[in-house]
Protein backbone atom coordinates (compact mmCIF):
# COMPACT_ATOMS: atom_id res chain seq x y z
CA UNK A 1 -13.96 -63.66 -47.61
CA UNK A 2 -13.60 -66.40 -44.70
CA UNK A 3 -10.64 -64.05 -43.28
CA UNK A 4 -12.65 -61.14 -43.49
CA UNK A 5 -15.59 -62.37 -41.70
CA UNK A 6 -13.46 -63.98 -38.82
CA UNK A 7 -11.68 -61.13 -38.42
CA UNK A 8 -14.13 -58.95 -38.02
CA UNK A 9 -16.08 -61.23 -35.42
CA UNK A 10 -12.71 -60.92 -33.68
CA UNK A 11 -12.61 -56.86 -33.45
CA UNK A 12 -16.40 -57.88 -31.91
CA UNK A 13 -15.15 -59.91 -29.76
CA UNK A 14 -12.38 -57.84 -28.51
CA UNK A 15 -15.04 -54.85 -28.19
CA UNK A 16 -17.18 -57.03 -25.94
CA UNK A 17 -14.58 -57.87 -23.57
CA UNK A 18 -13.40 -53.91 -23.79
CA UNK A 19 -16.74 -52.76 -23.27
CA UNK A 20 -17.47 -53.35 -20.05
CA UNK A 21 -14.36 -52.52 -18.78
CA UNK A 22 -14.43 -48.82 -20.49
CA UNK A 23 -17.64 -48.20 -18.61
CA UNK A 24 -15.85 -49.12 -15.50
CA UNK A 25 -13.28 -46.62 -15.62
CA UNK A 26 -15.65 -43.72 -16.69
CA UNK A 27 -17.53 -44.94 -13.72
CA UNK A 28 -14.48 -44.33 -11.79
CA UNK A 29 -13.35 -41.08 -13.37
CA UNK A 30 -16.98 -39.79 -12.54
CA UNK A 31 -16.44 -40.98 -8.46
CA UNK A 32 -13.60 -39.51 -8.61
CA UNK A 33 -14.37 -36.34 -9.69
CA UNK A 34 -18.01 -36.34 -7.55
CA UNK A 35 -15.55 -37.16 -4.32
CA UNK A 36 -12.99 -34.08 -5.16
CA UNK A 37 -16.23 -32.05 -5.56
CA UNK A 38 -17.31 -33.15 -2.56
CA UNK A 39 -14.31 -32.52 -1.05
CA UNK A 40 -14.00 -29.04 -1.89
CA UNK A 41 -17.51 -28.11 -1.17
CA UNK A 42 -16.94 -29.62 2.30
CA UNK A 43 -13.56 -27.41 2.78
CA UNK A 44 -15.51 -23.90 1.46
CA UNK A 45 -18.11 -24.96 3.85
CA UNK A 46 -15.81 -25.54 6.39
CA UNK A 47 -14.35 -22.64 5.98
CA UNK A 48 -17.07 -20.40 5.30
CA UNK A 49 -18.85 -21.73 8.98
CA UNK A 50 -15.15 -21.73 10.68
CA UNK A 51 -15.25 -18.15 9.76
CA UNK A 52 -19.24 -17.59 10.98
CA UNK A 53 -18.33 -19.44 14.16
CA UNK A 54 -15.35 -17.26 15.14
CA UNK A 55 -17.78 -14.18 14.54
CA UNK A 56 -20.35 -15.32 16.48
CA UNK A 57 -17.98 -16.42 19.50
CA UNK A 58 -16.29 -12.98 19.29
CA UNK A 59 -19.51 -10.83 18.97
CA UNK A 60 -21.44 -12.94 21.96
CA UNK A 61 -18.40 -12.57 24.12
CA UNK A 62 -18.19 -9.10 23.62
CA UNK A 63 -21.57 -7.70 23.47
CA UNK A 64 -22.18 -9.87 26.87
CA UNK A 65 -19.02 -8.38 28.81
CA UNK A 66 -19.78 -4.83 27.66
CA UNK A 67 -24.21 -5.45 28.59
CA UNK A 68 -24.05 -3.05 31.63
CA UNK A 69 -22.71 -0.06 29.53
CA UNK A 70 -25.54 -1.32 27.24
CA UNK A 71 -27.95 -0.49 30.02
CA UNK A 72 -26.59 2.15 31.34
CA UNK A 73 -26.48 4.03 28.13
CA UNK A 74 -29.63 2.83 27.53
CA UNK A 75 -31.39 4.65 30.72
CA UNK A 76 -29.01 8.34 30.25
CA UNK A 77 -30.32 8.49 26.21
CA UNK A 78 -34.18 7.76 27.80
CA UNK A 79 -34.43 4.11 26.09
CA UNK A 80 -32.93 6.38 22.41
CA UNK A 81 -29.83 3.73 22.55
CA UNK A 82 -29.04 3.44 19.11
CA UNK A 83 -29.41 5.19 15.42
CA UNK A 84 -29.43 3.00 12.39
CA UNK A 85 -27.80 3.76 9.01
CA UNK A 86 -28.21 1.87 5.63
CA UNK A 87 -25.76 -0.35 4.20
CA UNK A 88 -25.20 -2.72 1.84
CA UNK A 89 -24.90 -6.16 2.94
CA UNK A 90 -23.29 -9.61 1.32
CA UNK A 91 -25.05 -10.04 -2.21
CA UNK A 92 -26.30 -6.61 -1.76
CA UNK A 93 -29.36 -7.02 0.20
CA UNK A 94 -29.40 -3.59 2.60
CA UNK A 95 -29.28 -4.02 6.48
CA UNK A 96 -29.42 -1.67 9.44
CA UNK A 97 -25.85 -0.83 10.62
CA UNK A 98 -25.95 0.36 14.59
CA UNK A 99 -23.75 2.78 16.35
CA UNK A 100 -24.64 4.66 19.63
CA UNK A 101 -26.82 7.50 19.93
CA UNK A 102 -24.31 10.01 20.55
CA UNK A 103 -27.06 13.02 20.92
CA UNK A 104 -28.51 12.32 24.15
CA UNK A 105 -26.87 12.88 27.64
CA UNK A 106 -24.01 10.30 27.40
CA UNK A 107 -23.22 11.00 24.04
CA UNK A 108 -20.10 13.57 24.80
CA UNK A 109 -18.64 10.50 26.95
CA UNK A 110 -19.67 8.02 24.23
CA UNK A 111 -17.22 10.06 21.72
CA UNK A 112 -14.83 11.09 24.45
CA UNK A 113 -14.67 6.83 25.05
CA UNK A 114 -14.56 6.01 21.23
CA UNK A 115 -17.77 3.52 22.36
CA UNK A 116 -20.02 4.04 19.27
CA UNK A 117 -18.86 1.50 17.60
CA UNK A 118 -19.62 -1.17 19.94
CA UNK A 119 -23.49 -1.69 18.44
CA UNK A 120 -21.35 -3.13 15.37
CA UNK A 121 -21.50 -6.51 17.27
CA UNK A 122 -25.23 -7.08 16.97
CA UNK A 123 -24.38 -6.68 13.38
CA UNK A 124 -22.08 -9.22 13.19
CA UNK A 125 -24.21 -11.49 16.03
CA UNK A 126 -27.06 -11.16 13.15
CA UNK A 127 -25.32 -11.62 10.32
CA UNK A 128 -25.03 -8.33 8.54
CA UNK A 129 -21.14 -8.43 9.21
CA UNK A 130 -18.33 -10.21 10.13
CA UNK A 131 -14.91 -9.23 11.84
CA UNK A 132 -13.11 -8.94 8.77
CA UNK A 133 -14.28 -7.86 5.30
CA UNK A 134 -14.75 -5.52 2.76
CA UNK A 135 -16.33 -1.93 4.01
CA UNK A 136 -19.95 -1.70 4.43
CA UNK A 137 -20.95 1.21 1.65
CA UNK A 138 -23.79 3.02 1.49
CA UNK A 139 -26.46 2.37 -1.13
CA UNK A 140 -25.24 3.49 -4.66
CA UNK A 141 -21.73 3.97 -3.54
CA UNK A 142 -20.08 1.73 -5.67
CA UNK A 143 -19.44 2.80 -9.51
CA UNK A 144 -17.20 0.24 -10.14
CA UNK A 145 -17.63 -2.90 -12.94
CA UNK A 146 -20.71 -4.66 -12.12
CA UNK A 147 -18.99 -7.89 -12.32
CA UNK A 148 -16.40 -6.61 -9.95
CA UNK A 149 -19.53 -5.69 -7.35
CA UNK A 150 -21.20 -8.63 -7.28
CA UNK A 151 -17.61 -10.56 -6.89
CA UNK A 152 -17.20 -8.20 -4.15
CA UNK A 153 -20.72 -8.68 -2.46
CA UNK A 154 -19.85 -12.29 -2.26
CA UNK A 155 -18.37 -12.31 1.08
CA UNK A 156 -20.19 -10.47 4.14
CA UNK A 157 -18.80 -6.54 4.78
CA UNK A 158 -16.59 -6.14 7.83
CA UNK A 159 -15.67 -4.30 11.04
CA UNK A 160 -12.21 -4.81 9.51
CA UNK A 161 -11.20 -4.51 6.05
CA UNK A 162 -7.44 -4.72 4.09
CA UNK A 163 -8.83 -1.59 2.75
CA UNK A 164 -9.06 0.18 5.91
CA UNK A 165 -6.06 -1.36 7.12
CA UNK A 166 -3.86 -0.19 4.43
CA UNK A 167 -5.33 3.78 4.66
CA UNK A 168 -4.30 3.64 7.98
CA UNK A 169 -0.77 2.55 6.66
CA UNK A 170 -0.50 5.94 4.13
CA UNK A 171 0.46 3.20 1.59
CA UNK A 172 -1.24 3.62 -2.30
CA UNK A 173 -2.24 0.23 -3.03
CA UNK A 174 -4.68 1.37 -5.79
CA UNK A 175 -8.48 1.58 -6.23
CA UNK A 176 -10.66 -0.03 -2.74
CA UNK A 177 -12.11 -2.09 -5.21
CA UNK A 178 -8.94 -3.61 -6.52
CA UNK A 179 -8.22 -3.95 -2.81
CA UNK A 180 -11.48 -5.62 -1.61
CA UNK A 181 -11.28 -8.07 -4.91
CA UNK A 182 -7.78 -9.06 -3.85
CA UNK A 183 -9.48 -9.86 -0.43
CA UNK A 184 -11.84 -12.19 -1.98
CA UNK A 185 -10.20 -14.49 -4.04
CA UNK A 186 -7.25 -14.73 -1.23
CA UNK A 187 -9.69 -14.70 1.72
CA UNK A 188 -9.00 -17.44 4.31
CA UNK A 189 -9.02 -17.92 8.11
CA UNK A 190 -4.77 -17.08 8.35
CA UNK A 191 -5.69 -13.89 6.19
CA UNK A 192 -8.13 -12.56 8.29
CA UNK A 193 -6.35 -13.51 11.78
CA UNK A 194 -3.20 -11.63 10.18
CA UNK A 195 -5.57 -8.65 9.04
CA UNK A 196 -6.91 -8.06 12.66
CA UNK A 197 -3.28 -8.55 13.96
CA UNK A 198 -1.91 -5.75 12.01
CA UNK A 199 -4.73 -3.71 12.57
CA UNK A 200 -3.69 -3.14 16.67
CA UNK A 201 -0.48 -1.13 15.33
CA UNK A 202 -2.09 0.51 12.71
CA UNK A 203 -4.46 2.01 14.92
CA UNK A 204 -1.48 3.49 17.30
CA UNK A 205 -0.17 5.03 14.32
CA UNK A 206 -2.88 5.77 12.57
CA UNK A 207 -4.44 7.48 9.47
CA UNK A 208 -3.70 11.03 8.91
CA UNK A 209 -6.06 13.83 9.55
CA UNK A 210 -8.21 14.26 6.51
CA UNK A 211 -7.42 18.01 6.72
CA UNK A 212 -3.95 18.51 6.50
CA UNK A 213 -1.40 21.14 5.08
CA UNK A 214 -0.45 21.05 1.45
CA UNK A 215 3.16 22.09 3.38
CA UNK A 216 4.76 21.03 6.43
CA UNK A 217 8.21 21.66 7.49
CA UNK A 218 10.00 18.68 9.32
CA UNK A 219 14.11 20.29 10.64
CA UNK A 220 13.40 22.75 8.64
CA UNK A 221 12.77 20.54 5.66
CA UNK A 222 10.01 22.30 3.56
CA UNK A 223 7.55 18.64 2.06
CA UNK A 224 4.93 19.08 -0.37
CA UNK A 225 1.98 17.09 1.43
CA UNK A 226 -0.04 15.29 -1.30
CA UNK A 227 -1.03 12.01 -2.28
CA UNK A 228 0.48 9.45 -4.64
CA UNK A 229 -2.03 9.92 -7.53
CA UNK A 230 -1.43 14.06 -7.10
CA UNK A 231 2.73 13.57 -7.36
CA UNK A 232 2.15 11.22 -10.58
CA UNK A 233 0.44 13.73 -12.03
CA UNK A 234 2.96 16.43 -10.79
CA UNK A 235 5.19 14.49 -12.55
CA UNK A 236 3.64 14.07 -15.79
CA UNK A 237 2.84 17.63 -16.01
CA UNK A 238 6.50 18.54 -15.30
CA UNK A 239 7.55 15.79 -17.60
CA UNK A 240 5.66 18.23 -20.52
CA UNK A 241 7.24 20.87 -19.51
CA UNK A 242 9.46 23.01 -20.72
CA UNK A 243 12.32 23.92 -18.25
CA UNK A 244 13.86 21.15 -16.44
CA UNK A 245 12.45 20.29 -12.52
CA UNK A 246 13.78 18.82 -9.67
CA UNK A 247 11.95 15.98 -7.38
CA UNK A 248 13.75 14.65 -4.40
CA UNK A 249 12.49 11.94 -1.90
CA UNK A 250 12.98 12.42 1.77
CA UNK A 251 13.33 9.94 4.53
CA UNK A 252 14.90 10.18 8.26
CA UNK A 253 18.08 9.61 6.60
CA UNK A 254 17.92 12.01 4.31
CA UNK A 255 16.43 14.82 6.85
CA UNK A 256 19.04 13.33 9.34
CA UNK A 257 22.43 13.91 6.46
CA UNK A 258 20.55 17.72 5.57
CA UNK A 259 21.08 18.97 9.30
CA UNK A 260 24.50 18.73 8.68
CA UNK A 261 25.12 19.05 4.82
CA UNK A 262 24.25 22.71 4.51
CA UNK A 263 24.35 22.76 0.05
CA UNK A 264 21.65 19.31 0.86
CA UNK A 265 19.66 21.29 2.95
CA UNK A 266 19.89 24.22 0.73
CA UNK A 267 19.19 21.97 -2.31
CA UNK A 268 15.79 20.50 -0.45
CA UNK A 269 14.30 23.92 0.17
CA UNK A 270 14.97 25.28 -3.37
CA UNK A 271 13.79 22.11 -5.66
CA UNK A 272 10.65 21.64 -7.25
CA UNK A 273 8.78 19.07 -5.18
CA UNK A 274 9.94 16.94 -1.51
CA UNK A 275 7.97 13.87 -1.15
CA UNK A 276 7.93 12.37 2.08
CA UNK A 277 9.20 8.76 2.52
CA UNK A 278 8.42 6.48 5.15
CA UNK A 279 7.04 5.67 8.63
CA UNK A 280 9.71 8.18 10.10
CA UNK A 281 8.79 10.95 8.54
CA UNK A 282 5.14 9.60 9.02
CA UNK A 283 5.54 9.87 12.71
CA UNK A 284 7.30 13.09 12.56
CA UNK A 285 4.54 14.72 11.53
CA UNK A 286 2.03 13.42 13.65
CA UNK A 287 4.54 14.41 16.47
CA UNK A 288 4.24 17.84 15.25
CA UNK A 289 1.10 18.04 14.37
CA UNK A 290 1.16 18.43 10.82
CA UNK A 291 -0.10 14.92 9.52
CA UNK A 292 1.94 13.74 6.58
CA UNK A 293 -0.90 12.70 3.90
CA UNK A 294 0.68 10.01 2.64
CA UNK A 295 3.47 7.93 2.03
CA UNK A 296 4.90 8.75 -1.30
CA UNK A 297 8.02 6.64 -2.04
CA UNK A 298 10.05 5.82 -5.27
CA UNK A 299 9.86 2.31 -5.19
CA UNK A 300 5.75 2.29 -5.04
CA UNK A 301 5.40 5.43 -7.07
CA UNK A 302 7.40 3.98 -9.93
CA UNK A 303 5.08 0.65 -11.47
CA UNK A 304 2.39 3.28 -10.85
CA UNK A 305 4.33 5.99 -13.17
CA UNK A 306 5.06 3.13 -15.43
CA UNK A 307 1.23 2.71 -16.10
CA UNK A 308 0.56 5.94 -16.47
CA UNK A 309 3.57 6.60 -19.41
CA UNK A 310 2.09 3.46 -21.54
CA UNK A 311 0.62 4.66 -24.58
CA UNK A 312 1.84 8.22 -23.54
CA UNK A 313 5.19 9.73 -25.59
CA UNK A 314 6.75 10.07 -22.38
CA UNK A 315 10.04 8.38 -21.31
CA UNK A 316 12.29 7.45 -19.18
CA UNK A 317 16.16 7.34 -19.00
CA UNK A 318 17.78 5.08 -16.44
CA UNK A 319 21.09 6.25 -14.72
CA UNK A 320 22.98 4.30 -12.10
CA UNK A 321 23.28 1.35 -9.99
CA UNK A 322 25.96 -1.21 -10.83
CA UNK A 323 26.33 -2.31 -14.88
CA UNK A 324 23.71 -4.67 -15.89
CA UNK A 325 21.23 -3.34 -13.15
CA UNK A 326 19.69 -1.39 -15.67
CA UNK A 327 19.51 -3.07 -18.41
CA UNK A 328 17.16 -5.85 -15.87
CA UNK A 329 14.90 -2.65 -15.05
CA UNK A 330 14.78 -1.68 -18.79
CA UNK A 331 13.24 -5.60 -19.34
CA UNK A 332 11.23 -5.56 -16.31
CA UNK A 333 9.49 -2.31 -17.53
CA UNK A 334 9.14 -3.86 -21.05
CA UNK A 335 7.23 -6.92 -19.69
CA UNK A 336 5.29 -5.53 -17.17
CA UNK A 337 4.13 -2.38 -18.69
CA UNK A 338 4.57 -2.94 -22.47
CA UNK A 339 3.51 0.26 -23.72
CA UNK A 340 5.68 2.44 -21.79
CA UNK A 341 8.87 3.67 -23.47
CA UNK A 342 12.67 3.79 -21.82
CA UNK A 343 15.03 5.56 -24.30
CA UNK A 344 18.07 5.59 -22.64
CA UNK A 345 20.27 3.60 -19.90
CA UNK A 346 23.36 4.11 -18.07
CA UNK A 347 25.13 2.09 -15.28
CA UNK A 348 26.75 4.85 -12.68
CA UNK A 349 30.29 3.62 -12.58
CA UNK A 350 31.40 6.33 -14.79
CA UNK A 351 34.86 8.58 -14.29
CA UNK A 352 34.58 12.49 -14.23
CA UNK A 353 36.18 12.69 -17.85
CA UNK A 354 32.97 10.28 -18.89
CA UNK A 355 30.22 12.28 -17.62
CA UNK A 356 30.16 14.74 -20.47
CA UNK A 357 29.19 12.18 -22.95
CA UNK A 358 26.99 10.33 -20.27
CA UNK A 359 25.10 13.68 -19.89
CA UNK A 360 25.05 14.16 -24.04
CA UNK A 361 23.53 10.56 -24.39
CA UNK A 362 20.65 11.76 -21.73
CA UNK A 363 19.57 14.63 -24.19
CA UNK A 364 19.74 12.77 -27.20
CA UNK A 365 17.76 9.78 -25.96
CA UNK A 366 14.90 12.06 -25.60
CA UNK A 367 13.34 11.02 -22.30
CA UNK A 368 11.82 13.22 -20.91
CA UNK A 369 11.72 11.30 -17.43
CA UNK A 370 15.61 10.81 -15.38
CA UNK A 371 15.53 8.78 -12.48
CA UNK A 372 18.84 8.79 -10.71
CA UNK A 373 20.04 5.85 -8.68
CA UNK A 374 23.21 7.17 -6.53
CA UNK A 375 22.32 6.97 -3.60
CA UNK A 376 21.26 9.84 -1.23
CA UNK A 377 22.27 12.42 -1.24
CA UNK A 378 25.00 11.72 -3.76
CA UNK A 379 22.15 11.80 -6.54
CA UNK A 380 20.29 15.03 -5.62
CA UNK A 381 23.26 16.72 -5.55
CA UNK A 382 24.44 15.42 -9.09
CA UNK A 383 20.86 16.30 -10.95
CA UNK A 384 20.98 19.97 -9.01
CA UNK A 385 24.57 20.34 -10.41
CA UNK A 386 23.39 19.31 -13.99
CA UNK A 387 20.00 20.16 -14.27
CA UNK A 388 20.91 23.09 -16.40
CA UNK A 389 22.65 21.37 -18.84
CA UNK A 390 19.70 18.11 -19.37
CA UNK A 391 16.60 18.17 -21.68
CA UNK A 392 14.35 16.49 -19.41
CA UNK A 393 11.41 17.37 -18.27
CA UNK A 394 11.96 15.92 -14.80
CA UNK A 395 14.74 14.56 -12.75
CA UNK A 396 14.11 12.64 -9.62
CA UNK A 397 16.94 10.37 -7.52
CA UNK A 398 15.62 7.27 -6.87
CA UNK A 399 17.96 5.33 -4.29
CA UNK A 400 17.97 1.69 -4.54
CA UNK A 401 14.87 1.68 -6.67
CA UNK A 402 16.59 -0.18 -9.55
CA UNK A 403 18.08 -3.10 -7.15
CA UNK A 404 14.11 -3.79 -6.36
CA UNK A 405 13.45 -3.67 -9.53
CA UNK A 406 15.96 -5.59 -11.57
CA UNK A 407 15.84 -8.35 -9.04
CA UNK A 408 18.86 -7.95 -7.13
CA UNK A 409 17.21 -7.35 -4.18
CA UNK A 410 13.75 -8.54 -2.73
CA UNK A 411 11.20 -6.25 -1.10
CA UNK A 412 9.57 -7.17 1.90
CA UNK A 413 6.18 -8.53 1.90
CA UNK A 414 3.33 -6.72 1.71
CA UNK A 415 2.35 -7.20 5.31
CA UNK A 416 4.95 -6.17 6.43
CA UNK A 417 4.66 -2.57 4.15
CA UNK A 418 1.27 -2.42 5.62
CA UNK A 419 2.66 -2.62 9.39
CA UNK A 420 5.24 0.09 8.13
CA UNK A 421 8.01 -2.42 8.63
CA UNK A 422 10.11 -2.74 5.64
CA UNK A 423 12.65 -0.43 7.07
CA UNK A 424 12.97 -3.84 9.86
CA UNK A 425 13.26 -6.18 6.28
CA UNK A 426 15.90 -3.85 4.89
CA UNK A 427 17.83 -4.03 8.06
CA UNK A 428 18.03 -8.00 8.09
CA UNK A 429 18.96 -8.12 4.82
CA UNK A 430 22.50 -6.02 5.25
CA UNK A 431 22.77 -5.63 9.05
CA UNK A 432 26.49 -4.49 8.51
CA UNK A 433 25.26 -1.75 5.96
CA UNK A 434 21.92 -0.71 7.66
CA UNK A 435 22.43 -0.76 11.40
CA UNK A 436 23.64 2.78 11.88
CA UNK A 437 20.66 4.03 9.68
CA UNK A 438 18.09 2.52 11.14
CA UNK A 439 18.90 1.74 14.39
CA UNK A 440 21.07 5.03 15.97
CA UNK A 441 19.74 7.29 12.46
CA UNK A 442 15.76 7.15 13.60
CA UNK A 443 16.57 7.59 16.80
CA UNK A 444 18.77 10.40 16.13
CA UNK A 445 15.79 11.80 14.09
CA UNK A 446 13.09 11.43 16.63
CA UNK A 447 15.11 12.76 19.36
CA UNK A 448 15.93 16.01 16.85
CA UNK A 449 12.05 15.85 16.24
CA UNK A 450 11.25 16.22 20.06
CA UNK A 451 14.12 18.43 21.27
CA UNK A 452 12.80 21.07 17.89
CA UNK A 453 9.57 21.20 20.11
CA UNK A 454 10.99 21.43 23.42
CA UNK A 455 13.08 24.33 21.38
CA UNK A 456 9.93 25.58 20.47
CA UNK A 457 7.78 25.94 23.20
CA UNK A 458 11.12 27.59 25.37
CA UNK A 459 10.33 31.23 26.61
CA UNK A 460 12.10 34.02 24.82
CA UNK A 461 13.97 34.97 28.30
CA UNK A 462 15.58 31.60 28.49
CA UNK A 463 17.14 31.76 25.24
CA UNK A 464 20.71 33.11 25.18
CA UNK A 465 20.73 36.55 23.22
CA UNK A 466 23.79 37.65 24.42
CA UNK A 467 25.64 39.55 21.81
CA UNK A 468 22.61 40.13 19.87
């Protein structure tokens, strides 16, 4: 009993002394954590005013070097200077956006100039905007998840946006939502200085025309002129078909090697569907006046088809590439997009006596899907050969898709897709392999391009006709 009772006054003992020094160290553990609070809320505000300073300094300098045109517009329009339209504003509060009056006297020279816009400062002097942001919309524009909106409306709209930026580019990145969320939760001062950056080239180059041709001919390449979402579902519906089509991608390369392959050139005007690929093309078209709609490659269109084929019966069979490159896409798929299905692989190294049984295993893996990785035009020209022997639905050749894909290969970063660049990535990663393409093959193209107008516009008694 005497052991018991001195032991326990011991544990008491032993709790006293601990006592105190518990309470210091949640005491401590709480300073610490109100200091890294602290902290952080002094960085966001930081931040946040950094970002309302630059505005302010940019708007002010701008609205004061441009006053006089102020004024002067000001006195042609009769005092009229500007119109206001409705937006929505940062938590959703509306605000009057302000552009030029463009129906008074000076309002031919206003458009002529571009100038409108220029009002968009007092917006941003105010308040209502900053430089760079998500788009202003109008009231009741956005259907998207309400949680997604108010995430959105966190941050103030802007003159710029990665949205904007990356229409300009022709590039699919998915829904402006997704876009402007992916804004928000990486938004910083580097972001937004990189965003304006790339927005000085994208203006040169430029969005396309929102009326353009469903067909435009580039050296006499016929390309079916739609957008990403419009050849996935060309796809799919070809893919539940029942004859067998052909989809090839075109880039200058590929328009370059068809002006003097005359069964490739023949092969691009009689398949089902020529996507256009790339800023070369991209350019082309502009040159000619025929606006390429957008830029639909393999490598972008292909997570995209991936999420479209989950839960769907649809499949695909992989052909090409070196051995064990496919079997890397076949995982990558499997991870990423669980529910979509790929029945069949097949590395390309195969002999001529093989490709009987490598076409036999195609039919009776029952993809409907083939995407052919042979390289250009190596890989059209085998699907056009074959096509009347596969049960697919579709067959498409898909370059160096499957390197991207597998991990072999890196793709250049997403700025530098959005400045229409990668082609410049590509080229530093095999300079030996890449130089003639890129640097002699585009300007090969471009000169082709220019010299088919010049060719053009020539008057019919210039032309020799002699033996005609």
């Amino acid at each position: 009993m005497r052991q018991q009772t001195q032991t326990e006054q011991i544990a008491k003992d032993v709790a006293e002394v601990r006592l105190p020094y518990s309470r210091v160290g949640v005491m401590r553990r709480k300073l610490r954590r109100g200091l890294l609070g602290t902290f952080w809320k002094f960085a966001t505000f930081v931040s946040t005013s950094g970002k309302r300073i630059v505005d302010v300094l940019v708007a002010g300098l701008l609205l004061a070097m441009f006053s006089p045109l102020f004024l002067v517009i000001a006195i042609c329009n009769e005092g009229t200077l500007f119109v206001r339209e409705i937006r929505i504003g940062r938590w959703g509060f509306e605000f009057q956006m302000l552009r030029f009056n463009t129906t008074g006297p000076c309002g031919r020279i206003i458009t002529a100039l571009k100038l409108h816009p220029l009002p968009l400062f007092i917006n941003v002097l105010r308040g209502d905007l900053s430089l760079v942001g998500p788009r202003a919309v109008l009231p009741g524009e956005l259907s998207a998840r309400a949680r997604a909106v108010r995430k959105r409306s966190s941050v103030r709209p802007g003159l710029l946006s990665l949205w904007w930026l990356r229409q300009m580019a022709n590039i699919d990145f998915g829904s402006e939502i997704d876009v402007d969320l992916e804004y928000v939760e990486q938004q910083s001062t580097g972001g937004d200085l990189g965003i304006a950056l790339r927005s000085l080239p994208a203006m040169l180059y430029g969005a396309s025309s929102p009326v353009v041709p469903d067909q435009v001919e580039i050296l006499k390449v016929p390309i079916r002129n739609i957008a990403m979402d419009d050849a996935l579902q060309f796809i799919m519906d070809a893919a539940r078909g029942s004859s067998p089509q052909q989809v090839c991608f075109v880039n200058t390369d590929c328009v370059n090697k068809a002006q003097h392959n005359a069964a490739y050139a023949g092969l691009l005007s009689s398949c089902s569907a020529v996507f256009a690929d790339g800023i070369g093309i991209r350019l082309a078209g502009k040159i000619l006046r025929t606006p390429i709609r957008q830029n639909v490659n393999g490598t972008d269109l292909f997570p995209r088809l991936c999420g479209r084929l989950q839960g769907s019966e649809i499949g695909l069979y992989l052909l090409g590439a070196r051995p064990g490159i496919t079997e890397s896409v076949a995982r990558w798929v499997e991870k990423n997009y669980p529910g979509a299905s790929v029945k069949g692989i097949q590395h390309g190294f195969f002999t001529p006596e093989e490709e009987p049984g490598v076409i036999d295993r195609i039919n009776n893996s029952g993809a409907e899907i083939l995407l052919v990785a042979f390289g250009s035009p190596r890989q059209d020209m085998w699907i056009a050969e074959h096509l009347p022997d596969l049960r697919v639905g579709i067959a498409m050749g898909v370059g160096g898709l499957f390197d991207f894909y597998s991990g072999q290969m890196p793709r250049a970063p997403q700025w530098l897709r959005e400045l229409s660049l990668e082609w410049v990535y590509r080229l530093c990663q095999e300079p030996g392999r890449m130089w003639r393409r890129y640097l002699l093959g585009n300007i090969v193209f471009l000169s082709r391009v220019l010299y088919s107008i010049v060719n053009r516009r020539r008057p019919l008694h210039s032309l020799d006709i002699r033996g005609h």
